[in-house]
PDB file of N, CA and C in Angstrom:
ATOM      1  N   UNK A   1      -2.821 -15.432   2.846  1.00  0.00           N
ATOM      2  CA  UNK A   1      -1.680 -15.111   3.671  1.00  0.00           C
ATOM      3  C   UNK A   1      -2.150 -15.102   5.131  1.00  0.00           C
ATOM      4  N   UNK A   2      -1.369 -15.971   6.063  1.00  0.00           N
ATOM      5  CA  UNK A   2      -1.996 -15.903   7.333  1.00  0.00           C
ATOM      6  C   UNK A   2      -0.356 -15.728   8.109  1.00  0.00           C
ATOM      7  N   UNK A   3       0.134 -14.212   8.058  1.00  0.00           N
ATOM      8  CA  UNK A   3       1.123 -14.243   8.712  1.00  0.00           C
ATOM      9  C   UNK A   3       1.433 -14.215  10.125  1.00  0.00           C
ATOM     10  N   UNK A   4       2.195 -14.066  11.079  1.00  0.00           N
ATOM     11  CA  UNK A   4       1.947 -13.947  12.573  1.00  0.00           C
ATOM     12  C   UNK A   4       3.030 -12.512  13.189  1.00  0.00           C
ATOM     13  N   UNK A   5       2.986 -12.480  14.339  1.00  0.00           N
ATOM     14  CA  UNK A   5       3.231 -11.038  14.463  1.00  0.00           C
ATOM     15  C   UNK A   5       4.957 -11.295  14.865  1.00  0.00           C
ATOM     16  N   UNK A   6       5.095  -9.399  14.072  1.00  0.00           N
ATOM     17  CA  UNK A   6       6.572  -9.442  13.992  1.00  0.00           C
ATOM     18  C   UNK A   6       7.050  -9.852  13.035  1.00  0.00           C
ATOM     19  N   UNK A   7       6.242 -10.291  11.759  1.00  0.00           N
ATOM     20  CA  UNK A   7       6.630 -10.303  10.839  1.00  0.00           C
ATOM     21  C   UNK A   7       6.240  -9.728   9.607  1.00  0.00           C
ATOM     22  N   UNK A   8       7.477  -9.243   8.845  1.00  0.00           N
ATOM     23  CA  UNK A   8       7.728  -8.312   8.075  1.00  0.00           C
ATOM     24  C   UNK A   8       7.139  -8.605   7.112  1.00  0.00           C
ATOM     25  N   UNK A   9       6.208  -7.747   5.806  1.00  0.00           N
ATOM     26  CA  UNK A   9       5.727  -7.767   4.318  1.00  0.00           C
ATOM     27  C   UNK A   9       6.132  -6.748   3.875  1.00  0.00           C
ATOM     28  N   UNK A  10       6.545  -6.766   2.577  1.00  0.00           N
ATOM     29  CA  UNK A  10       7.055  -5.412   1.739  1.00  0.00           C
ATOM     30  C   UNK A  10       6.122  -5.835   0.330  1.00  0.00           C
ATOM     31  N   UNK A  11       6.084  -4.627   0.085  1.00  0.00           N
ATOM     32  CA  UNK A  11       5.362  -4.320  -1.194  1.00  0.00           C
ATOM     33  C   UNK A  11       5.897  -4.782  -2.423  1.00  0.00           C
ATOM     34  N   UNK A  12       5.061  -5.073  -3.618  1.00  0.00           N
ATOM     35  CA  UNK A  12       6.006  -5.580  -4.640  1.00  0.00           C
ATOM     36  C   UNK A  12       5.415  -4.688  -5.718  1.00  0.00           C
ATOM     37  N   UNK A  13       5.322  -3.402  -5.109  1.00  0.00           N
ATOM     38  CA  UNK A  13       4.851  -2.459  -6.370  1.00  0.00           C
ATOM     39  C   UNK A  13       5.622  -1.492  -5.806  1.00  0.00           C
ATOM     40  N   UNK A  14       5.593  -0.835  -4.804  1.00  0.00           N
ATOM     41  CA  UNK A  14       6.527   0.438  -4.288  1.00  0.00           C
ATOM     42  C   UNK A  14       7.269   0.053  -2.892  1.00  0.00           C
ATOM     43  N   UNK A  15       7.876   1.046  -2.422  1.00  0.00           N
ATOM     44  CA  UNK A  15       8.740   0.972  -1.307  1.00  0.00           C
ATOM     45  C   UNK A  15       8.151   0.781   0.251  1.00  0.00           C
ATOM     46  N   UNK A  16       6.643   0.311   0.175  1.00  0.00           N
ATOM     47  CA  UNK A  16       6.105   0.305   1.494  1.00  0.00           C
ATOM     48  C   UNK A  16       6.484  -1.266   2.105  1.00  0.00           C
ATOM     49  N   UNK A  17       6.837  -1.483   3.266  1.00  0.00           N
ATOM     50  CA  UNK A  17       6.913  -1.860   4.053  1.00  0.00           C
ATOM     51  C   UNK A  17       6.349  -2.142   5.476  1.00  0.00           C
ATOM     52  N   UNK A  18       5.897  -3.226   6.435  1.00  0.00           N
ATOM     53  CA  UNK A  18       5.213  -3.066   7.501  1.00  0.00           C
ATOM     54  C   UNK A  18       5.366  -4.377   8.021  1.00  0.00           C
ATOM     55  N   UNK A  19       4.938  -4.162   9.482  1.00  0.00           N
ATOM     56  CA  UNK A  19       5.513  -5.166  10.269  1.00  0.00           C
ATOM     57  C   UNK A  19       4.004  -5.249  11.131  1.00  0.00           C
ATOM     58  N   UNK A  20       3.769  -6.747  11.029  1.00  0.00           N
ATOM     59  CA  UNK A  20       2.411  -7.183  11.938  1.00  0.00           C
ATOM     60  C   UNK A  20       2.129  -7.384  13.449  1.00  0.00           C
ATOM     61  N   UNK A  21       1.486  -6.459  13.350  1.00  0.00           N
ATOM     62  CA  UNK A  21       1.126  -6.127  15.221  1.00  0.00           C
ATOM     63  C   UNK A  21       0.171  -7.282  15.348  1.00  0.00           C
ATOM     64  N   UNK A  22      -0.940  -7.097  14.964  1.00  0.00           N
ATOM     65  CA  UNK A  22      -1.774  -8.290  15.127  1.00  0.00           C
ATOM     66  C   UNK A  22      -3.003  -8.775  13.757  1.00  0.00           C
ATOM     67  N   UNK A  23      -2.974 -10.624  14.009  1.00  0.00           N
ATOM     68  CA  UNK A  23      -3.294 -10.694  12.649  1.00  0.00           C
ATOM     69  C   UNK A  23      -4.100 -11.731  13.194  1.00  0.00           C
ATOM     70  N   UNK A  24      -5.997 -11.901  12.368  1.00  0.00           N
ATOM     71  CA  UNK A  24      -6.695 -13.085  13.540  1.00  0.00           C
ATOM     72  C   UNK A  24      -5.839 -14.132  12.991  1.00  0.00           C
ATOM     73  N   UNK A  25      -7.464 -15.107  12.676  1.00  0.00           N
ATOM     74  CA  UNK A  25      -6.863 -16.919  12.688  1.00  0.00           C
ATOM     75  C   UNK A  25      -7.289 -16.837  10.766  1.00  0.00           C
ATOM     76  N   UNK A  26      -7.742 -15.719  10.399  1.00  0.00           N
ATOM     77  CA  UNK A  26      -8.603 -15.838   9.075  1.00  0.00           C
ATOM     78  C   UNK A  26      -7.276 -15.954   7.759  1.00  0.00           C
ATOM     79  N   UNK A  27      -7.266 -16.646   6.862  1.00  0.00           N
ATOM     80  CA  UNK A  27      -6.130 -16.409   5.898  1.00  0.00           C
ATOM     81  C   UNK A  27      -6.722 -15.275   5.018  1.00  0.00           C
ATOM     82  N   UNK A  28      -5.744 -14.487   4.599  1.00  0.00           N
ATOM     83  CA  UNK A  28      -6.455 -12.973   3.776  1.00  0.00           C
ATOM     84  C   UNK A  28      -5.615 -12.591   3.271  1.00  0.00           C
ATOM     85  N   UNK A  29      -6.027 -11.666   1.763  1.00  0.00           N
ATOM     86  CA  UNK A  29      -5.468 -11.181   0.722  1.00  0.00           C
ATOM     87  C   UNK A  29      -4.655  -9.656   1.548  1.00  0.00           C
ATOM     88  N   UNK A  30      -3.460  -9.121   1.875  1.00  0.00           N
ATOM     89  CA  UNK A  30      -3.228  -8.146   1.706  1.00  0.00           C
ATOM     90  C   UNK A  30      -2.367  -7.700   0.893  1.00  0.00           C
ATOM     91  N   UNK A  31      -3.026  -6.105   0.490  1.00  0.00           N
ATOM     92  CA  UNK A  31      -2.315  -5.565  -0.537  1.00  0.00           C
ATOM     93  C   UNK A  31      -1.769  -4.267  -0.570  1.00  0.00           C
ATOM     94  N   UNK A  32      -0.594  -3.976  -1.657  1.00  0.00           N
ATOM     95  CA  UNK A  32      -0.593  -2.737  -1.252  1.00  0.00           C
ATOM     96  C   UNK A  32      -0.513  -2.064  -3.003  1.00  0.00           C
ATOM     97  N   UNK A  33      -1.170  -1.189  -2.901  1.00  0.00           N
ATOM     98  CA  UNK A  33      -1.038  -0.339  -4.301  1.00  0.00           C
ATOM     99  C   UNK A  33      -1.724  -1.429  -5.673  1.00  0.00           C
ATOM    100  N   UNK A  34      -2.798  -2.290  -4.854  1.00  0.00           N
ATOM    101  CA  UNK A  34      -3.378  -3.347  -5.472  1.00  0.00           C
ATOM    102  C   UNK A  34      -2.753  -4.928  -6.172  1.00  0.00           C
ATOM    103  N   UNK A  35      -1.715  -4.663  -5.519  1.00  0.00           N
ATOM    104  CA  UNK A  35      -0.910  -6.320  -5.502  1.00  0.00           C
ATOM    105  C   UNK A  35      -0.820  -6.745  -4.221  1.00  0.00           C
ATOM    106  N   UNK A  36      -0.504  -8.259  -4.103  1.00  0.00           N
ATOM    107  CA  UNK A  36      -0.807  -9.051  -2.929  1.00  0.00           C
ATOM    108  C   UNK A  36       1.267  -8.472  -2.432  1.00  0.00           C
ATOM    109  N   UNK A  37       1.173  -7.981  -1.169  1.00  0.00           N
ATOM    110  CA  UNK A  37       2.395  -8.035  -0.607  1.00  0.00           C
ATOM    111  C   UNK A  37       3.435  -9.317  -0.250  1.00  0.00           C
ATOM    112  N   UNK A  38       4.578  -9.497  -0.072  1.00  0.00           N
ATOM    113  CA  UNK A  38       5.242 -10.503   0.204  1.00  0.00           C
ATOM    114  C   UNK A  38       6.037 -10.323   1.213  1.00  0.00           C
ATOM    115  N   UNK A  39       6.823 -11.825   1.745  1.00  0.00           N
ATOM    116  CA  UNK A  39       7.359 -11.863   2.839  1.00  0.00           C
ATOM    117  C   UNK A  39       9.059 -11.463   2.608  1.00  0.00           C
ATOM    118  N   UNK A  40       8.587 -11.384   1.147  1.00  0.00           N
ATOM    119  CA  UNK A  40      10.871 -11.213   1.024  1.00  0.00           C
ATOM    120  C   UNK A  40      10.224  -9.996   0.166  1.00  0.00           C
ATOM    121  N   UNK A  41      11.821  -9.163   0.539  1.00  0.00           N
ATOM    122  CA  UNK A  41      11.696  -7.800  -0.339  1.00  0.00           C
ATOM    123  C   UNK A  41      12.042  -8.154  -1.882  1.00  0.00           C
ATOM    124  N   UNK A  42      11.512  -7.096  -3.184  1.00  0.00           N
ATOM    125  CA  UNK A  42      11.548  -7.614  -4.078  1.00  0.00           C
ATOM    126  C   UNK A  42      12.595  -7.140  -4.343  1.00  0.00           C
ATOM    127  N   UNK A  43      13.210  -7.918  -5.472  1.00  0.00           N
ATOM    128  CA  UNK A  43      14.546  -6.762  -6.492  1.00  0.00           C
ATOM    129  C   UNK A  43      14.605  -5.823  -6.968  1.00  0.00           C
ATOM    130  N   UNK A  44      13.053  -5.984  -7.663  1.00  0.00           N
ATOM    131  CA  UNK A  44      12.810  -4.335  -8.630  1.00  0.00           C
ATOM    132  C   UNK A  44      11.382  -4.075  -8.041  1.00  0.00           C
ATOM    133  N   UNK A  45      10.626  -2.760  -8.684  1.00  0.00           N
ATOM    134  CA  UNK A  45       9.545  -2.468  -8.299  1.00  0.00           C
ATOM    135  C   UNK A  45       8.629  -2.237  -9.110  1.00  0.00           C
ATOM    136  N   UNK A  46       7.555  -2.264  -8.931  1.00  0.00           N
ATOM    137  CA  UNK A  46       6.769  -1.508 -10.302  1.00  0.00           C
ATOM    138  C   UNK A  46       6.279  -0.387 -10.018  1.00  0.00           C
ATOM    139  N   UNK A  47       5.356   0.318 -11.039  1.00  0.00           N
ATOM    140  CA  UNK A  47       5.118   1.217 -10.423  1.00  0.00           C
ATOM    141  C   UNK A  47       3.206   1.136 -10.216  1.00  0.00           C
ATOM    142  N   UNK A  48       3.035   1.839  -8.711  1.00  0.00           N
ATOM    143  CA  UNK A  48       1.781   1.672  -7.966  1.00  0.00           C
ATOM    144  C   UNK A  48       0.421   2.310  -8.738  1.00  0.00           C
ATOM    145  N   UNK A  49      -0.414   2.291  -8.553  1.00  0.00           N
ATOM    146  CA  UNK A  49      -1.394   3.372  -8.864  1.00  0.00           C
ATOM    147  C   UNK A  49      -1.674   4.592  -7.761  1.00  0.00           C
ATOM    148  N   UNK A  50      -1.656   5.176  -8.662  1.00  0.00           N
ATOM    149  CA  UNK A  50      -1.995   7.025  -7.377  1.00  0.00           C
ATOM    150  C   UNK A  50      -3.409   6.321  -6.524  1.00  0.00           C
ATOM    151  N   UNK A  51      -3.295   5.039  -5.259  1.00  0.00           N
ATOM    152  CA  UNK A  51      -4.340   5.475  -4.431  1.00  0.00           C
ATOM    153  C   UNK A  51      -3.830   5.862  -3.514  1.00  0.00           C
ATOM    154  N   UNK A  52      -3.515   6.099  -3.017  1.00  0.00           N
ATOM    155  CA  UNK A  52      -2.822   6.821  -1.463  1.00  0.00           C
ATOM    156  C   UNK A  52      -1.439   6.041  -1.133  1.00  0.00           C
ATOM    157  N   UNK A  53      -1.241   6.781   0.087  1.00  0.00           N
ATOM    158  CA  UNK A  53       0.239   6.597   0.608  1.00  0.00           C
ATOM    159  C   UNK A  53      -0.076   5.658   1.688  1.00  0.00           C
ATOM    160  N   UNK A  54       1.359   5.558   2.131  1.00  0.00           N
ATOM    161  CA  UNK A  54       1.359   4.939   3.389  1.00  0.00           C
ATOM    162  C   UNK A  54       2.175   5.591   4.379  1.00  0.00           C
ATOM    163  N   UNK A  55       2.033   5.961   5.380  1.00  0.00           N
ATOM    164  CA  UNK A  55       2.637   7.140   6.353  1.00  0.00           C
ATOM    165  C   UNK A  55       3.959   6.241   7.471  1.00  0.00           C
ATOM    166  N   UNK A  56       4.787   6.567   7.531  1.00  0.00           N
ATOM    167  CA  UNK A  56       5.850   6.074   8.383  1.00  0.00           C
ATOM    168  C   UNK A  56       5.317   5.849   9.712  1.00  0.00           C
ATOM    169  N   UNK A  57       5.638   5.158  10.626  1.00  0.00           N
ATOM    170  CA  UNK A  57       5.592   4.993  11.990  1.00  0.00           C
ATOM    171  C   UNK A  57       3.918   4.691  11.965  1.00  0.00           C
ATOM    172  N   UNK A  58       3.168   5.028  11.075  1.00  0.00           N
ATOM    173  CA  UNK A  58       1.111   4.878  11.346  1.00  0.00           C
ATOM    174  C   UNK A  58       0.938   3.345  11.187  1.00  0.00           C
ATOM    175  N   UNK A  59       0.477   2.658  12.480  1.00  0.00           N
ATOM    176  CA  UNK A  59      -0.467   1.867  12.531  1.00  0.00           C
ATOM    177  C   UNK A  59      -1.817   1.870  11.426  1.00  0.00           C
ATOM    178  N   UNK A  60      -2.115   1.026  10.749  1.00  0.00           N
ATOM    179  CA  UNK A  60      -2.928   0.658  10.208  1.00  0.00           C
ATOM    180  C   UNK A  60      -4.120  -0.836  10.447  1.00  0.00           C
ATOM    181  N   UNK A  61      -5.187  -0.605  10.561  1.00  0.00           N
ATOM    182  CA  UNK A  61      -6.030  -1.666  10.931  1.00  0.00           C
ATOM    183  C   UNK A  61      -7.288  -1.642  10.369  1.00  0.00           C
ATOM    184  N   UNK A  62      -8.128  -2.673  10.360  1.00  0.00           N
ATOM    185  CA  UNK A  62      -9.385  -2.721   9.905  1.00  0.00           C
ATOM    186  C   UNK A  62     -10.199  -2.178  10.988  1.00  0.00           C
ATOM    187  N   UNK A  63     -11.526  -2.542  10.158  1.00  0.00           N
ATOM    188  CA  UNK A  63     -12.825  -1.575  11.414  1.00  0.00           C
ATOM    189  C   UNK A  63     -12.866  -2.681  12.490  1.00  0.00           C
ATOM    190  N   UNK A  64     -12.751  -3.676  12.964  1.00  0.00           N
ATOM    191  CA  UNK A  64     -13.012  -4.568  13.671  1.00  0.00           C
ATOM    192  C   UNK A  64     -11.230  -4.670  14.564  1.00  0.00           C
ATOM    193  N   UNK A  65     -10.389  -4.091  13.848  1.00  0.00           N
ATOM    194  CA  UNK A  65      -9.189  -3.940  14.592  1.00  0.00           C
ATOM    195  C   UNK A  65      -9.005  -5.561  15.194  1.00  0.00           C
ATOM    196  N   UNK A  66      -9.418  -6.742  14.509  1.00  0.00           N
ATOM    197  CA  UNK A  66      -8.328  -7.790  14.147  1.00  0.00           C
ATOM    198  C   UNK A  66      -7.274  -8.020  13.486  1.00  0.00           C
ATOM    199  N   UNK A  67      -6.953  -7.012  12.813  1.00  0.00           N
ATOM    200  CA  UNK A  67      -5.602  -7.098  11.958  1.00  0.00           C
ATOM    201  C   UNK A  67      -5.071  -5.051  11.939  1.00  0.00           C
ATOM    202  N   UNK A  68      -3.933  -5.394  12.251  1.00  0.00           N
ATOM    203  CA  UNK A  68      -2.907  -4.600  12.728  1.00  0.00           C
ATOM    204  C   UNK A  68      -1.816  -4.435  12.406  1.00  0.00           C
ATOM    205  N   UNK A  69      -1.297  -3.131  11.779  1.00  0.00           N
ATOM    206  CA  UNK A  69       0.080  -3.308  10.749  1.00  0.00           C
ATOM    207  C   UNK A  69       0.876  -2.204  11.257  1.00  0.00           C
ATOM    208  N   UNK A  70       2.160  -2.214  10.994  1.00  0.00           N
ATOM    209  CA  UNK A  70       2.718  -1.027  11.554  1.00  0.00           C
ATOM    210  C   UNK A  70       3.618  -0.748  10.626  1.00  0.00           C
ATOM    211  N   UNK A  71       3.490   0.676   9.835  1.00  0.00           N
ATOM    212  CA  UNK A  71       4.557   1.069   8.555  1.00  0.00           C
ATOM    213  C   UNK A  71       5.548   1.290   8.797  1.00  0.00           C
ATOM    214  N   UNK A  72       6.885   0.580   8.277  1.00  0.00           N
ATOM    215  CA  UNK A  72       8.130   0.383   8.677  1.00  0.00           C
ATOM    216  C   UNK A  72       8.902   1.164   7.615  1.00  0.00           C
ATOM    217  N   UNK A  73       8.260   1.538   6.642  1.00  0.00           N
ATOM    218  CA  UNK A  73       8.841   2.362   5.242  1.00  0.00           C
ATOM    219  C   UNK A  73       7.850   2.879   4.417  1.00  0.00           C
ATOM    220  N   UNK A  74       7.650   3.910   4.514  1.00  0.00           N
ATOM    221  CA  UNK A  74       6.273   4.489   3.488  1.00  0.00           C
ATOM    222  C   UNK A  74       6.546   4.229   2.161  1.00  0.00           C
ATOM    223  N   UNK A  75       5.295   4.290   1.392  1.00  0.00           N
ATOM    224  CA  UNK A  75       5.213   4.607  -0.255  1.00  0.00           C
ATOM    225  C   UNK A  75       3.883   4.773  -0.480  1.00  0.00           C
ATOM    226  N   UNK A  76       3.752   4.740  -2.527  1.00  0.00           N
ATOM    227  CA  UNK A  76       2.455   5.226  -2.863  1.00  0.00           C
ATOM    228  C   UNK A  76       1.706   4.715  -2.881  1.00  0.00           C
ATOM    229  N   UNK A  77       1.418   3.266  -2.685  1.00  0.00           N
ATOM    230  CA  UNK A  77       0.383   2.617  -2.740  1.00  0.00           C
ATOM    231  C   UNK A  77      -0.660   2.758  -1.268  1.00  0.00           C
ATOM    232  N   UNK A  78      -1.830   2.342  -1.379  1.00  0.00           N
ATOM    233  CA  UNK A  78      -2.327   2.141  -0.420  1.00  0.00           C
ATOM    234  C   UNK A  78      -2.593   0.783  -0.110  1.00  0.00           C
ATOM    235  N   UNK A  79      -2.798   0.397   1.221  1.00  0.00           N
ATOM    236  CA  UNK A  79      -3.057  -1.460   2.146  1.00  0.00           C
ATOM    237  C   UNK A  79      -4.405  -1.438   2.371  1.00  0.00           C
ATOM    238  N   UNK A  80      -4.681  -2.934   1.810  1.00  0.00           N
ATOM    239  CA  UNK A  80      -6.101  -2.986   1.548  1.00  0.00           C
ATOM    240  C   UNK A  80      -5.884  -4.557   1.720  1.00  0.00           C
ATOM    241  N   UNK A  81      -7.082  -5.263   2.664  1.00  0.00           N
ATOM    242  CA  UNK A  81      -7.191  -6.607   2.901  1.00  0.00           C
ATOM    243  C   UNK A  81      -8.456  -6.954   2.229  1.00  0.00           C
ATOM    244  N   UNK A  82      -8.016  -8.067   1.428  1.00  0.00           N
ATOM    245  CA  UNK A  82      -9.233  -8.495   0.647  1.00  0.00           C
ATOM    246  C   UNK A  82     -10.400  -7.673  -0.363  1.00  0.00           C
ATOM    247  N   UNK A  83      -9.321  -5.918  -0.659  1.00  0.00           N
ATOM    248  CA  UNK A  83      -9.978  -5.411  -1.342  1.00  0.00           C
ATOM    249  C   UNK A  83     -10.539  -4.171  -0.667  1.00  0.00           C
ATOM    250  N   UNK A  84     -10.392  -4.681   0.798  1.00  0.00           N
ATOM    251  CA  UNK A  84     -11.050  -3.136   1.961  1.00  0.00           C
ATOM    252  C   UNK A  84      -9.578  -2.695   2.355  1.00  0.00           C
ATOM    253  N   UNK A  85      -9.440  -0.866   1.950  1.00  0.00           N
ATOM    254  CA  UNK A  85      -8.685  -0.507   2.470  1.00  0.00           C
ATOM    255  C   UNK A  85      -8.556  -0.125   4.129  1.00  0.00           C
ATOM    256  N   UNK A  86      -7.568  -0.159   4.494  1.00  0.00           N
ATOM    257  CA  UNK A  86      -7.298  -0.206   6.100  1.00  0.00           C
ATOM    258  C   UNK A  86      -7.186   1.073   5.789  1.00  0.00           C
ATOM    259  N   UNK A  87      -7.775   1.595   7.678  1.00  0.00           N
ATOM    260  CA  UNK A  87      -7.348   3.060   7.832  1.00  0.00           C
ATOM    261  C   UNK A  87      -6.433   2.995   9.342  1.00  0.00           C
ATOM    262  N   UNK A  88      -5.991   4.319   9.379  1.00  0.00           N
ATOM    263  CA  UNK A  88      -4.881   4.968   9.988  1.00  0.00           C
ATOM    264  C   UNK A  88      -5.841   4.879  11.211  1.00  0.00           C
ATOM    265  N   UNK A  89      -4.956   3.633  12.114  1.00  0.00           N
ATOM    266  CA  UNK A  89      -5.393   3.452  13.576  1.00  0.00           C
ATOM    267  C   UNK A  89      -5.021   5.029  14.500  1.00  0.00           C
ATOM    268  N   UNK A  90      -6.787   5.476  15.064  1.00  0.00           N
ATOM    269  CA  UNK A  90      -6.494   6.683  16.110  1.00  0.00           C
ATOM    270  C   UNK A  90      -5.910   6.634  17.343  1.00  0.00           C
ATOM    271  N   UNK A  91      -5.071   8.008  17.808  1.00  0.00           N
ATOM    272  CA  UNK A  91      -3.879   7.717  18.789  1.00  0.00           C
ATOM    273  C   UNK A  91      -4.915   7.349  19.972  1.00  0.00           C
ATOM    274  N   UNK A  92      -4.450   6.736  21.181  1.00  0.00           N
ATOM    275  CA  UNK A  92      -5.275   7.020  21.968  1.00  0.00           C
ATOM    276  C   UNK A  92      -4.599   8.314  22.942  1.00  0.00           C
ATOM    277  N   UNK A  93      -5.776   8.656  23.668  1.00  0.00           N
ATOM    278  CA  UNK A  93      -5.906   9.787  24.189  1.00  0.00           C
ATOM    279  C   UNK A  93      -4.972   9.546  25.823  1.00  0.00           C
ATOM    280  N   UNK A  94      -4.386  10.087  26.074  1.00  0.00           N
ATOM    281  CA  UNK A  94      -3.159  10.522  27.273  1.00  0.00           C
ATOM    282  C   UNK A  94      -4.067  10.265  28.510  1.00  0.00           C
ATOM    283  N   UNK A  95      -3.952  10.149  29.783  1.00  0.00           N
ATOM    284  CA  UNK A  95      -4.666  10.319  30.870  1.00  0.00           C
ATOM    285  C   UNK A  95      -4.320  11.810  31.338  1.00  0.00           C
ATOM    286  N   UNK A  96      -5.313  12.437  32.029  1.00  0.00           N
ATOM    287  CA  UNK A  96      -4.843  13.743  32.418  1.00  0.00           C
ATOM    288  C   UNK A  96      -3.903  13.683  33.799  1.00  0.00           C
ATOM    289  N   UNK A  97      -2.836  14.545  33.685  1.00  0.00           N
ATOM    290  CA  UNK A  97      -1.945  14.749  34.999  1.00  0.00           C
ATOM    291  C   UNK A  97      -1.938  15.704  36.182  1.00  0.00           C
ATOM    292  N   UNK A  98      -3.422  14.999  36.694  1.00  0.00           N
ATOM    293  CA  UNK A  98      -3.356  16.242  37.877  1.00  0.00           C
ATOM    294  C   UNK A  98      -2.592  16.123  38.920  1.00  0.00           C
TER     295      UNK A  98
END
């Protein structure tokens, strides 16, 4: 899957959803709740395995922060590219207002 940004994947195991902030040039497996996600929402769902959630509004990215997701609808599965789960991109920090 080599999608481009602004565009939408939904899960085809639970109700997660996400929209691509940024994605390199590499084609790659992502998944959520250990199935490969798709570009159309499904009809029915299955059900995920208990690895984690996915949090509303949380950015998600790899350690190298070439690929960039943004949760548009939580559920139980967890997003994992090529098998490595992504973690919850940290906020950045405010400038101070003196």
């Amino acid at each position: 899957m080599k999608p481009s940004p602004g565009k939408a994947l939904f899960s085809t195991v639970d109700t997660t959803s996400v929209v691509v902030i940024r994605w390199g040039d590499a084609d790659l497996d992502l998944t959520c709740g250990g199935a490969s996600m798709s570009e159309t929402p499904p009809d029915t769902q299955g059900q995920p395995p208990q690895t984690g959630a996915t949090q509303l509004g949380k950015r998600y990215c790899t350690d190298g922060g070439d690929i960039e997701l943004l949760c548009t609808k939580p559920g139980e599965g967890a997003l994992a590219i090529d098998g490595n789960p992504l973690g919850i991109k940290a906020a950045s920090p405010l400038p101070a207002s003196d």
